[in-house]
Protein backbone atom coordinates (compact mmCIF):
# COMPACT_ATOMS: atom_id res chain seq x y z
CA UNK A 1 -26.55 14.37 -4.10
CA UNK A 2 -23.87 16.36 -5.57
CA UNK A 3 -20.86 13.77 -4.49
CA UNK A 4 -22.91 10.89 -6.26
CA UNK A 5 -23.56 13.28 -9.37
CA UNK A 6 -20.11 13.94 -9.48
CA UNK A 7 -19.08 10.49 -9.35
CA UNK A 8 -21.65 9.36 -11.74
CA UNK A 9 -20.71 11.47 -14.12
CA UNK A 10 -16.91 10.36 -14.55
CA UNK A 11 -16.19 9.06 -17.87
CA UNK A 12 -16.68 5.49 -18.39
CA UNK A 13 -13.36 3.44 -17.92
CA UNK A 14 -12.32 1.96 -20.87
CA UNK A 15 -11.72 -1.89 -19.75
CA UNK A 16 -10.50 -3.54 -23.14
CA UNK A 17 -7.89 -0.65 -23.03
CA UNK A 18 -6.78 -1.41 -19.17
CA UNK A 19 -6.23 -4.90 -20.03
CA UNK A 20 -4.21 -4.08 -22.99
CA UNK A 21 -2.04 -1.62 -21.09
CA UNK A 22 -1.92 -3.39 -18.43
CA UNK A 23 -0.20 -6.52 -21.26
CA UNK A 24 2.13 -3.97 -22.43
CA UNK A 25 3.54 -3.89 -19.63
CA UNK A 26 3.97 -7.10 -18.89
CA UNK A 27 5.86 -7.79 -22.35
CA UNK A 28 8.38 -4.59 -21.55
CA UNK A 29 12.35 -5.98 -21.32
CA UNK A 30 14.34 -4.06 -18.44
CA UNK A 31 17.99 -3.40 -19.12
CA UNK A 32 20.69 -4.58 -16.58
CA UNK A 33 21.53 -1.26 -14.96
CA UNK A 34 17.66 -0.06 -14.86
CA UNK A 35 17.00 -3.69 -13.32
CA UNK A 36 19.51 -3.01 -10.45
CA UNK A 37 17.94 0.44 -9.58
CA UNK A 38 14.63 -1.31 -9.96
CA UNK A 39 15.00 -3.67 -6.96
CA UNK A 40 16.48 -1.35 -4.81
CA UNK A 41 13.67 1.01 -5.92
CA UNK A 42 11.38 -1.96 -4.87
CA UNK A 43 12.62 -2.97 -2.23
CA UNK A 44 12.94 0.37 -0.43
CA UNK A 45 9.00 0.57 -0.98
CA UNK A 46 7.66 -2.87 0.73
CA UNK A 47 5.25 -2.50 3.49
CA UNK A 48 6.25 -5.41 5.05
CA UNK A 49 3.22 -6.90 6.55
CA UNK A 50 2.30 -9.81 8.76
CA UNK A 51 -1.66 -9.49 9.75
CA UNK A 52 -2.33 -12.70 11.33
CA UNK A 53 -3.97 -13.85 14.56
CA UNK A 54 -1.20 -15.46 15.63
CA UNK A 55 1.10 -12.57 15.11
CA UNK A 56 3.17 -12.57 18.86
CA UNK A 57 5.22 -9.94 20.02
CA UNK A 58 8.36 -12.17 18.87
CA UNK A 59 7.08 -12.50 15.81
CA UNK A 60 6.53 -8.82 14.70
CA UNK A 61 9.90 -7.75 16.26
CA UNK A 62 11.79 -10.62 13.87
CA UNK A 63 9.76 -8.94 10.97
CA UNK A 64 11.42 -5.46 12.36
CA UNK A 65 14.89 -6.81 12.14
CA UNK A 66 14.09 -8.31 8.68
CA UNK A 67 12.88 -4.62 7.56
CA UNK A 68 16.00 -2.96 8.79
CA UNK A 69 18.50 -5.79 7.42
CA UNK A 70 16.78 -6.96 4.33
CA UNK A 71 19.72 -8.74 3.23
CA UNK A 72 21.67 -10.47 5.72
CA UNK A 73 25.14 -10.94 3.35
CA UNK A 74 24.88 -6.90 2.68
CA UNK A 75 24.53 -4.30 4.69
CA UNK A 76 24.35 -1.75 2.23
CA UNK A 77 20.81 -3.37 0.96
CA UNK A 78 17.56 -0.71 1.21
CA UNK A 79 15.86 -0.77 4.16
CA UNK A 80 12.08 -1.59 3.42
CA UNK A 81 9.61 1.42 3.46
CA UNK A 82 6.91 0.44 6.37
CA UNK A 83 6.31 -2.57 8.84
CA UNK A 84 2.45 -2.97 8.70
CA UNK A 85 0.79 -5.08 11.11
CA UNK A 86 -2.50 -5.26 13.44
CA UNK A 87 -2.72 -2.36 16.11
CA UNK A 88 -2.08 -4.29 19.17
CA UNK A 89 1.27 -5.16 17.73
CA UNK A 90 2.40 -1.26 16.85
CA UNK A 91 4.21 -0.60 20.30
CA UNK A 92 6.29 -3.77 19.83
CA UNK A 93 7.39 -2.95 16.08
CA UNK A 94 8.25 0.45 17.11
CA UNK A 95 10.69 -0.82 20.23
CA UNK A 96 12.54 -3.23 17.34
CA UNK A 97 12.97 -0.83 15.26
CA UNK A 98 14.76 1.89 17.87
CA UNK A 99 16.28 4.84 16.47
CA UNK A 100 15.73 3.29 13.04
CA UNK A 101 11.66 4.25 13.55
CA UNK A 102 10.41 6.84 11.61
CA UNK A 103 9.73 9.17 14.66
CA UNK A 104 13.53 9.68 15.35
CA UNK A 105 15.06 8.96 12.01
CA UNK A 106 13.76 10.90 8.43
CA UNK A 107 14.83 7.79 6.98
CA UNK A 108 13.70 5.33 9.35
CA UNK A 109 10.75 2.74 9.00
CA UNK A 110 7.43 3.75 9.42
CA UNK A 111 5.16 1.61 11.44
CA UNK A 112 1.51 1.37 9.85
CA UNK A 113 -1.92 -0.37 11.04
CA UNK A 114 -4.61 -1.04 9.64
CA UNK A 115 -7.71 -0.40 11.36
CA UNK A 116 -11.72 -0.23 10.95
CA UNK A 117 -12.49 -3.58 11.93
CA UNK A 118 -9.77 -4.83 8.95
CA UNK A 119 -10.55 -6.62 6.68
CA UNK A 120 -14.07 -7.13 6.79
CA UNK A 121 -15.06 -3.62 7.52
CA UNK A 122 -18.26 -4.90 9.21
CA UNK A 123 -18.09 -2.22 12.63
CA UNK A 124 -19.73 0.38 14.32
CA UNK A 125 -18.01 3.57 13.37
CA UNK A 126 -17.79 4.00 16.96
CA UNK A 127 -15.75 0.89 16.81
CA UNK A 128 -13.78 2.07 13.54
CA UNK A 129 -13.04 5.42 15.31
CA UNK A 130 -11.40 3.52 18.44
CA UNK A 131 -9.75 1.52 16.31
CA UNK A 132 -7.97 4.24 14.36
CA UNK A 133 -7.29 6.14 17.77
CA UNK A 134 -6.22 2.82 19.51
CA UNK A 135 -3.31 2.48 16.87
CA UNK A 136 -2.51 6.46 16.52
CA UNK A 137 -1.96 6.61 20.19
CA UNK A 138 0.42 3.77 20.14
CA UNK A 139 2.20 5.27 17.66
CA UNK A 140 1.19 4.19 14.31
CA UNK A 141 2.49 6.87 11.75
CA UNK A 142 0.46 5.15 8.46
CA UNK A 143 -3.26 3.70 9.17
CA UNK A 144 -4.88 1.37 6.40
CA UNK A 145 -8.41 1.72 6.68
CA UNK A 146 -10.89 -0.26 4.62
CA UNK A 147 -14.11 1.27 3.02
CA UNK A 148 -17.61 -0.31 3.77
CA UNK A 149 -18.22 -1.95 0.62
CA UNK A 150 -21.49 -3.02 1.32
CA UNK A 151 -22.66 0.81 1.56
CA UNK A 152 -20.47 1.92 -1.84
CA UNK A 153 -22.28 -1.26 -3.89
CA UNK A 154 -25.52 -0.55 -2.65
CA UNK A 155 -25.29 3.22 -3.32
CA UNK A 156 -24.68 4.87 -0.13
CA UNK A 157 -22.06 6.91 -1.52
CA UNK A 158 -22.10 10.00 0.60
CA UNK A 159 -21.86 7.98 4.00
CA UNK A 160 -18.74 5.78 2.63
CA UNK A 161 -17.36 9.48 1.85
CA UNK A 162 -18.32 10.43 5.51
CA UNK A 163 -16.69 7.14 7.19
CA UNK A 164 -13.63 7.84 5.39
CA UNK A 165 -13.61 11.79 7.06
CA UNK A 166 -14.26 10.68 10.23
CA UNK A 167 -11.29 8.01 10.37
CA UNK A 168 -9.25 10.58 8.70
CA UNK A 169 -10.00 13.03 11.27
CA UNK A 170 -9.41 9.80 13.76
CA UNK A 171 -5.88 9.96 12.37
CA UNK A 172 -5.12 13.12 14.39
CA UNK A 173 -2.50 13.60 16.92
CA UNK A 174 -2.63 15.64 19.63
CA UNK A 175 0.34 17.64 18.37
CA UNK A 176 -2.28 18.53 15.22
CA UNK A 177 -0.51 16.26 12.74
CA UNK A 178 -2.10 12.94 11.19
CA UNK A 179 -0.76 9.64 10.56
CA UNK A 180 -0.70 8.92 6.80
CA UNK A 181 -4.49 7.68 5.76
CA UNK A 182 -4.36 4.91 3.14
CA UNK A 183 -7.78 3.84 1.98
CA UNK A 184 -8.16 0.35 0.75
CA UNK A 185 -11.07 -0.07 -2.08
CA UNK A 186 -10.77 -4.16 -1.69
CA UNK A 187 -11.29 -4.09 -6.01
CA UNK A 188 -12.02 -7.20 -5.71
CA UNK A 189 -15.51 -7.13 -4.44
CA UNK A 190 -16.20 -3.43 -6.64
CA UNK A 191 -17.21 -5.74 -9.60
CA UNK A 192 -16.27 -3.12 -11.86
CA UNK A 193 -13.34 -0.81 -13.35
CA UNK A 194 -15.82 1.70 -13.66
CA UNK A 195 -16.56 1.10 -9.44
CA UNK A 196 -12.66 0.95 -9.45
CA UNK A 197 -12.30 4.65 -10.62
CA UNK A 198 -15.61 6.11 -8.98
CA UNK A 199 -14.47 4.63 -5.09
CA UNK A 200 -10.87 5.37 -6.12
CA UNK A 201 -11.75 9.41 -6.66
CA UNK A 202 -14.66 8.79 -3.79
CA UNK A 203 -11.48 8.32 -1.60
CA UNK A 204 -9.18 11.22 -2.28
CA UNK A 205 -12.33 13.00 -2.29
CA UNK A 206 -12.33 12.20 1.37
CA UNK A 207 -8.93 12.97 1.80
CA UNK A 208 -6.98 9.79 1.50
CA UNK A 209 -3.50 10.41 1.10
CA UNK A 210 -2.96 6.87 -0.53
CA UNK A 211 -4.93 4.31 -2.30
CA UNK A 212 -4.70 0.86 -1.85
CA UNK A 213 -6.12 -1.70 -4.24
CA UNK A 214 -7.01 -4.97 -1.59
CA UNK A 215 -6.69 -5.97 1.71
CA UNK A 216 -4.86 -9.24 0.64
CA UNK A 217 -7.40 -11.60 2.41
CA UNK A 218 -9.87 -11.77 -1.11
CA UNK A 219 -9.28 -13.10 -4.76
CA UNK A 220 -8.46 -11.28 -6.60
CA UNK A 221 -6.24 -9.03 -4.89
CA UNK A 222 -4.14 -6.37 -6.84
CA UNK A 223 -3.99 -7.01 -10.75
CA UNK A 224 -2.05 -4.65 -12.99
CA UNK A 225 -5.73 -3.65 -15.32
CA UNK A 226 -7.21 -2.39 -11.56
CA UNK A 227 -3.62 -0.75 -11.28
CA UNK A 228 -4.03 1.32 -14.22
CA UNK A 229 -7.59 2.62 -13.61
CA UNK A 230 -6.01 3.74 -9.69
CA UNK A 231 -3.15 5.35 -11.10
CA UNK A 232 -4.80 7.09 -13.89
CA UNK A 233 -7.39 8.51 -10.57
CA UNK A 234 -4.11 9.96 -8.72
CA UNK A 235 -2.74 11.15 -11.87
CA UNK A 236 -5.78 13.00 -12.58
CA UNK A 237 -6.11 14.66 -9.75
CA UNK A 238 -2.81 16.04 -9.65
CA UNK A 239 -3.13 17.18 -12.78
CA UNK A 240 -6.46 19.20 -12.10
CA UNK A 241 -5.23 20.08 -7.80
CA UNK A 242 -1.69 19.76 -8.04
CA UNK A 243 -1.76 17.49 -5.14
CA UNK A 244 -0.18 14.21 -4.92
CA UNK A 245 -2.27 11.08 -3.54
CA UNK A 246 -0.30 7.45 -3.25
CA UNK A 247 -1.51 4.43 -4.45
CA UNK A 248 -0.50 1.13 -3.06
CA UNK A 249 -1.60 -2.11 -4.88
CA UNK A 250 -1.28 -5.36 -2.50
CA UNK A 251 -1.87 -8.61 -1.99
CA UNK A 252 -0.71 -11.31 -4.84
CA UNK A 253 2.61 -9.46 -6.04
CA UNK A 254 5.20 -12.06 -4.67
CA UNK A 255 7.97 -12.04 -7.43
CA UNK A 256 10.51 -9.26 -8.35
CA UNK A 257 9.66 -9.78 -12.04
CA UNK A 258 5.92 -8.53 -11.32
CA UNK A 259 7.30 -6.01 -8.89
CA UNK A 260 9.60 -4.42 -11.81
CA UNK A 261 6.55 -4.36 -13.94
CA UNK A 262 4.39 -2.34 -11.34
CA UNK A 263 7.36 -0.17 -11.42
CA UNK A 264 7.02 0.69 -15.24
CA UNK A 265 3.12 1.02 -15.03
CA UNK A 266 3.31 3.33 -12.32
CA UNK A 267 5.92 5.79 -14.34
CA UNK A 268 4.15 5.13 -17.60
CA UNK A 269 0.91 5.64 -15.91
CA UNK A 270 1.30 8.25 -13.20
CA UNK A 271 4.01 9.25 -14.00
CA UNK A 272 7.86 9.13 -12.54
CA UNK A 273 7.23 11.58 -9.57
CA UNK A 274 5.41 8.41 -8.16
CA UNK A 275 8.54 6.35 -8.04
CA UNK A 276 9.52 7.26 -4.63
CA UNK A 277 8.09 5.17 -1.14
CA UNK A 278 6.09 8.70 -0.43
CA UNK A 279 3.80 7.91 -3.14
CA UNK A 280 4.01 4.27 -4.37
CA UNK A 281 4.19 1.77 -2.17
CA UNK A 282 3.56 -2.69 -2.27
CA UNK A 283 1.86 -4.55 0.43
CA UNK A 284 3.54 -7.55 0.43
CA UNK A 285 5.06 -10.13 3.15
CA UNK A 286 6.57 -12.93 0.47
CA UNK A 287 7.88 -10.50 -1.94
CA UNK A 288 10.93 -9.04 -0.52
CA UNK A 289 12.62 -12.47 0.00
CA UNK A 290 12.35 -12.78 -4.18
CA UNK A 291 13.73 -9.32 -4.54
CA UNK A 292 16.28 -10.10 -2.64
CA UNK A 293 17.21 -13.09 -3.92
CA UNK A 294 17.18 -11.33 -7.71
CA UNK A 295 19.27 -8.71 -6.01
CA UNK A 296 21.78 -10.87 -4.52
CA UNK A 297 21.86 -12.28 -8.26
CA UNK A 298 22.65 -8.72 -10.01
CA UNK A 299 25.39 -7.73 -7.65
CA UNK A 300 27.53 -10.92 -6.86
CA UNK A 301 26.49 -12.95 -10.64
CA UNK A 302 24.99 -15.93 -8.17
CA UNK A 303 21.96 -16.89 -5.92
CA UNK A 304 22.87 -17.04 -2.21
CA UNK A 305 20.04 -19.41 -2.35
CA UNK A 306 16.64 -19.51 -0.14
CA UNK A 307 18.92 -20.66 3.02
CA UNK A 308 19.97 -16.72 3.49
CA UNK A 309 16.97 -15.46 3.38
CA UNK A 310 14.37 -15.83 6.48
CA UNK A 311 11.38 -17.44 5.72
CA UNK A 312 8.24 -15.84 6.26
């Protein structure tokens, strides 16, 4: 009763203002040598991510290569941040990458999952649990878990709030440290900016240590007024804890213009402690060819063209 007093007493978000942020941004002009740091910034915080059911073991291992050598004319390109895939496919991700995996190398790749019956979140916790386990014990050091949105919409705050503890706790190794929990809202199907903000603080509440706007399979997916009311949430809570939460917006960001953009909210918004792959992430599989591509542009004055860079 408390949690959903709590939560129902967070001010109203104002959407007309969200929107118009969220323009400003768009309209803002990047200089040349900001531009350059920008898509290395960006690329260095993909989650590449290929969550298909035909994802083979071949298939995740070529996206492993791609994360390590995200430009194949430069070597001295960023590596991407994470390689994010379905749990069955963790073990095979983690042999690609090799000493380049997080586990052996402070800069390596992480490897995350996502779990709790993804996307839908239509499971048994029993099932969710196993799920989270499953991919922790194969070695998954980030899991993206998705919140029962039928429960938050039809009012059942406090046991969304308990879900998200027990996969947290899920999350645990046996060496007592936890793969990174990011919590995906799917904003999509909250309806509202005001449901935006309430599951948004509902989650670090719970102790999410990122939140994600979508799961990428519903429309729409991350927009940059949904952004804004998510980064204001982490902001806010750092200011009043002094504890840093991520936020991750995915699904629809494919260009390196839009990218760059997401940048400047998040350092307007949060604020530029955020602009680091520890606390701002994209989910994205088409978006790192385009960054790329723009990258390739900045540094040799010409497009390589599509040709050098793999198709997804």
């Amino acid at each position: 009763m408390a949690l959903r007093r709590y939560l129902s007493g967070l001010p109203a978000v104002d959407a007309v203002g969200a929107a118009q942020r969220a323009a400003h941004f768009q309209t803002r002009s990047i200089k040349t040598e900001s531009k350059i740091w920008g898509l290395d910034t960006a690329i260095s915080m993909v989650d590449l991510t290929t969550l298909e059911g035909a994802d083979t073991p071949n298939k995740v291992r070529t996206l492993a290569h791609k994360a390590l050598f995200t430009d194949p004319l430069d070597p001295t390109a960023p590596r991407v941040a994470a390689v994010c895939v379905y749990g069955d496919r963790v073990a095979d991700v983690i042999d690609a990458l090799g000493s380049a995996h997080l586990s052996t190398d402070p800069e390596g790749v992480a490897v995350a999952a996502v779990a709790t019956a993804f996307p839908s979140g239509r499971a048994s916790m029993r099932v969710k649990i196993a799920d989270t386990e499953d991919a922790v014990a194969a070695g998954a050091d980030e899991i993206d878990m998705v919140i029962d949105r039928g429960a938050f919409l039809s009012g059942r705050i406090g046991e969304v709030f308990d879900q998200i503890v027990q996969v947290k706790e899920a999350t645990k190794r046996p060496d007592g440290s936890h793969a990174h929990l990011k919590v995906i809202l799917e904003t999509g199907e909250l309806q509202t900016l005001d449901n935006v903000r309430r599951a948004s603080q509902l989650a670090i509440l719970a102790g999410a240590d990122f939140i994600k706007t979508s799961t990428g399979k519903v429309s729409p997916a991350a927009t940059l007024p949904v952004s804004v009311v998510m980064l204001e949430a982490v902001r806010d809570w750092h200011l009043a804890t002094g504890e840093y939460v991520g936020f991750k917006p995915a699904g629809g960001i494919r260009s390196a213009k839009d990218a760059l953009r997401y940048l400047v909210a998040v350092a307007e918004t949060a604020g530029e402690a955020w602009l680091t792959p520890n606390l701002f992430r994209f989910g994205a599989s088409s978006l790192l060819n385009d960054l790329v591509m723009q990258r390739q542009k900045m540094t040799t004055g010409h497009y390589s063209g599509p040709n050098y860079v793999s198709v997804d």
